[in-house]
C-alpha atoms as a PDB file:
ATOM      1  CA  UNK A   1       0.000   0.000   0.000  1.00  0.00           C
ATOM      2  CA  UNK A   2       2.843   2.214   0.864  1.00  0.00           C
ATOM      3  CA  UNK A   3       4.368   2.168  -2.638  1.00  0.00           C
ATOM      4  CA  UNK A   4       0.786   2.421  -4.501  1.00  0.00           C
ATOM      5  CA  UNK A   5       0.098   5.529  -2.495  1.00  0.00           C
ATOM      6  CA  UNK A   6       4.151   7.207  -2.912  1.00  0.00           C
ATOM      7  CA  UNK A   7       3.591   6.065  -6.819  1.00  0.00           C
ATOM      8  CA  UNK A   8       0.295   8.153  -6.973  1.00  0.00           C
ATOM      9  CA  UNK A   9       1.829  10.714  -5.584  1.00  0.00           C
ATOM     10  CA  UNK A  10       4.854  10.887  -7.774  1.00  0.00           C
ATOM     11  CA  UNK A  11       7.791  10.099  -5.176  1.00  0.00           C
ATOM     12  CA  UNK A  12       8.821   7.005  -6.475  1.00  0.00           C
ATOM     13  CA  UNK A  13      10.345   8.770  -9.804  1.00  0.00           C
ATOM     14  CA  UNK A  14      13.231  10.567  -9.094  1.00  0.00           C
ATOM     15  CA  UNK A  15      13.200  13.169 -11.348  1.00  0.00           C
ATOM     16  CA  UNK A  16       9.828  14.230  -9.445  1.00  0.00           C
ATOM     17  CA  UNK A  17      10.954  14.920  -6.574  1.00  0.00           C
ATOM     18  CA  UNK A  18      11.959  17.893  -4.337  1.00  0.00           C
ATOM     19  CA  UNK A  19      16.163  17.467  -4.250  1.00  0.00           C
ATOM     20  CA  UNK A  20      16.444  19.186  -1.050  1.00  0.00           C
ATOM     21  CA  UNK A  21      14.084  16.869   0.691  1.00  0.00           C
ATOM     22  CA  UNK A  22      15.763  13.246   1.633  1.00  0.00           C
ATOM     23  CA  UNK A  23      13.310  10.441   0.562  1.00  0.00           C
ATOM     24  CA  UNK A  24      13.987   6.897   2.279  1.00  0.00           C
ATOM     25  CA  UNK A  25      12.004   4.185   0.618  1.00  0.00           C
ATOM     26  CA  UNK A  26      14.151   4.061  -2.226  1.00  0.00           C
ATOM     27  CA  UNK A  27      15.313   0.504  -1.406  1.00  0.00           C
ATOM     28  CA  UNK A  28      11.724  -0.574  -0.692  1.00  0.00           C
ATOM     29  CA  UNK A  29      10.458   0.910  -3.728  1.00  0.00           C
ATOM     30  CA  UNK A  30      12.880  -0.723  -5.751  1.00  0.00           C
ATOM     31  CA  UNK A  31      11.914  -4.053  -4.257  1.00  0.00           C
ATOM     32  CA  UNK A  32       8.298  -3.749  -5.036  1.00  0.00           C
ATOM     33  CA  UNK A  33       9.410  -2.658  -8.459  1.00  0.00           C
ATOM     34  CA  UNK A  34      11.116  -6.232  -8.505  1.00  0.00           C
ATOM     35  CA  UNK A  35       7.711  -7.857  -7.003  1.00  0.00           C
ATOM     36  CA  UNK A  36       9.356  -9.069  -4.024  1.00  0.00           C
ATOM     37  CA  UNK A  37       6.295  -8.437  -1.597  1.00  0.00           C
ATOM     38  CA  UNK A  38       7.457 -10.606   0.872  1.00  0.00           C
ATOM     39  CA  UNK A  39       5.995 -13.910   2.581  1.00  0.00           C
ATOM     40  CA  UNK A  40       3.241 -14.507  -0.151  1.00  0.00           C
ATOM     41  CA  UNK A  41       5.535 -14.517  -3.086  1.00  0.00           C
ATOM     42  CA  UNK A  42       8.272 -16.247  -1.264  1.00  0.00           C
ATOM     43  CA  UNK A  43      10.798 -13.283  -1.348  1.00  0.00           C
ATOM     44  CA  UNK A  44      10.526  -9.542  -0.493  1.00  0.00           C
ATOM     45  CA  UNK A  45      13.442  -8.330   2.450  1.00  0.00           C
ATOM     46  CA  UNK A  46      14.472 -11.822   2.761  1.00  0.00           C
ATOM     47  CA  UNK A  47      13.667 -15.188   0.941  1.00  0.00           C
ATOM     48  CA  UNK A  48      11.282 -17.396   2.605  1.00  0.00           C
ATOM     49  CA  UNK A  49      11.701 -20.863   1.001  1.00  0.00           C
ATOM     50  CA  UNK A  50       9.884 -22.445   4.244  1.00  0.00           C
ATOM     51  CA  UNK A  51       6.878 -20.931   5.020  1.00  0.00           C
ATOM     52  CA  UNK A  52       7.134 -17.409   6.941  1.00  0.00           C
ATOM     53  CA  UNK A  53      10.439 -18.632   8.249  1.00  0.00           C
ATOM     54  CA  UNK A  54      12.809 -15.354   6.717  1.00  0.00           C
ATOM     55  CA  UNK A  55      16.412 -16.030   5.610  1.00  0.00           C
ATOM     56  CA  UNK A  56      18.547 -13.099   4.316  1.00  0.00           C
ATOM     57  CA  UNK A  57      19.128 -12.164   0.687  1.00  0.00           C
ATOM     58  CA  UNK A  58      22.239 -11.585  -1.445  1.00  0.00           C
ATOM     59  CA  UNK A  59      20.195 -10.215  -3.557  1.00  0.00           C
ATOM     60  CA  UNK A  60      19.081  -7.664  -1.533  1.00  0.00           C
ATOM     61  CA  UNK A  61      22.351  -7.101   0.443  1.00  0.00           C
ATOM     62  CA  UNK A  62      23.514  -6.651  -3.609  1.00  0.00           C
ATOM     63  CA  UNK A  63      20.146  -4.163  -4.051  1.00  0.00           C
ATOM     64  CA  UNK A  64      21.129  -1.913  -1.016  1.00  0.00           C
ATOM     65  CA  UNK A  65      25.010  -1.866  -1.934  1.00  0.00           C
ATOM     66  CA  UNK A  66      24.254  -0.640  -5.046  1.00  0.00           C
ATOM     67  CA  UNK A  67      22.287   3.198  -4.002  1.00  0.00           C
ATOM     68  CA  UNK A  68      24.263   6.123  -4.140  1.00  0.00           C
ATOM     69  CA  UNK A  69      23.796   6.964  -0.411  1.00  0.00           C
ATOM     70  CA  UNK A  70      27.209   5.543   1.158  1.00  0.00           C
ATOM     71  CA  UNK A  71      26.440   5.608   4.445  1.00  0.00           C
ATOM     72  CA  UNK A  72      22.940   3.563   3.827  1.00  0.00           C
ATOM     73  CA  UNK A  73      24.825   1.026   2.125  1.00  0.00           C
ATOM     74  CA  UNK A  74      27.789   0.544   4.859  1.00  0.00           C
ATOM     75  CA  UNK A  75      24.898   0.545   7.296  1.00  0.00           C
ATOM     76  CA  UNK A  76      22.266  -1.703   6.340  1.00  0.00           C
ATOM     77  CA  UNK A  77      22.066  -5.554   5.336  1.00  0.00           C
ATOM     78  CA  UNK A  78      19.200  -7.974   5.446  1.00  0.00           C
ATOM     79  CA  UNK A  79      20.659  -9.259   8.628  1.00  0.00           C
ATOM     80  CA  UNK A  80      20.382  -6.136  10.352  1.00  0.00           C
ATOM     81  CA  UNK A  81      16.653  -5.724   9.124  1.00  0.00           C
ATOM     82  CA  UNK A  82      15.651  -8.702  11.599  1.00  0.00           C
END
């Protein structure tokens, strides 16, 4: 719901947005992009090849490492999301 209602609003395109105001969802937007929406697909933050039992992603370690923001990168890793 959170990225249908930042979509309709325009804050998921880059260009769109106000450059002096930091927006945080990129990583989580860019995830839904992917359609990882978590337990029901099998794969959203982590992979979840068992049933709603989470195990981290390269992936999305991978995802994260590759923003611009530095210190988001060096900062945050699907093991520290759990």
């Amino acid at each position: 719901i959170g990225y249908a209602v930042r979509t309709s609003l325009g804050l998921t395109d880059p260009s769109g947005r106000d450059p002096s105001v930091e927006y945080s969802a990129d990583v989580a937007d860019e995830l839904a992009r992917a359609g990882r929406f978590g337990q029901k697909v099998g794969k959203g933050w982590y992979l979840y090849e068992t049933p709603r039992v989470p195990s981290p992603d390269p992936d999305v370690d991978s995802l994260i490492a590759g923003f611009k923001d530095a210190s988001l990168a060096q900062t945050v890793s699907a093991d520290d999301v759990r």
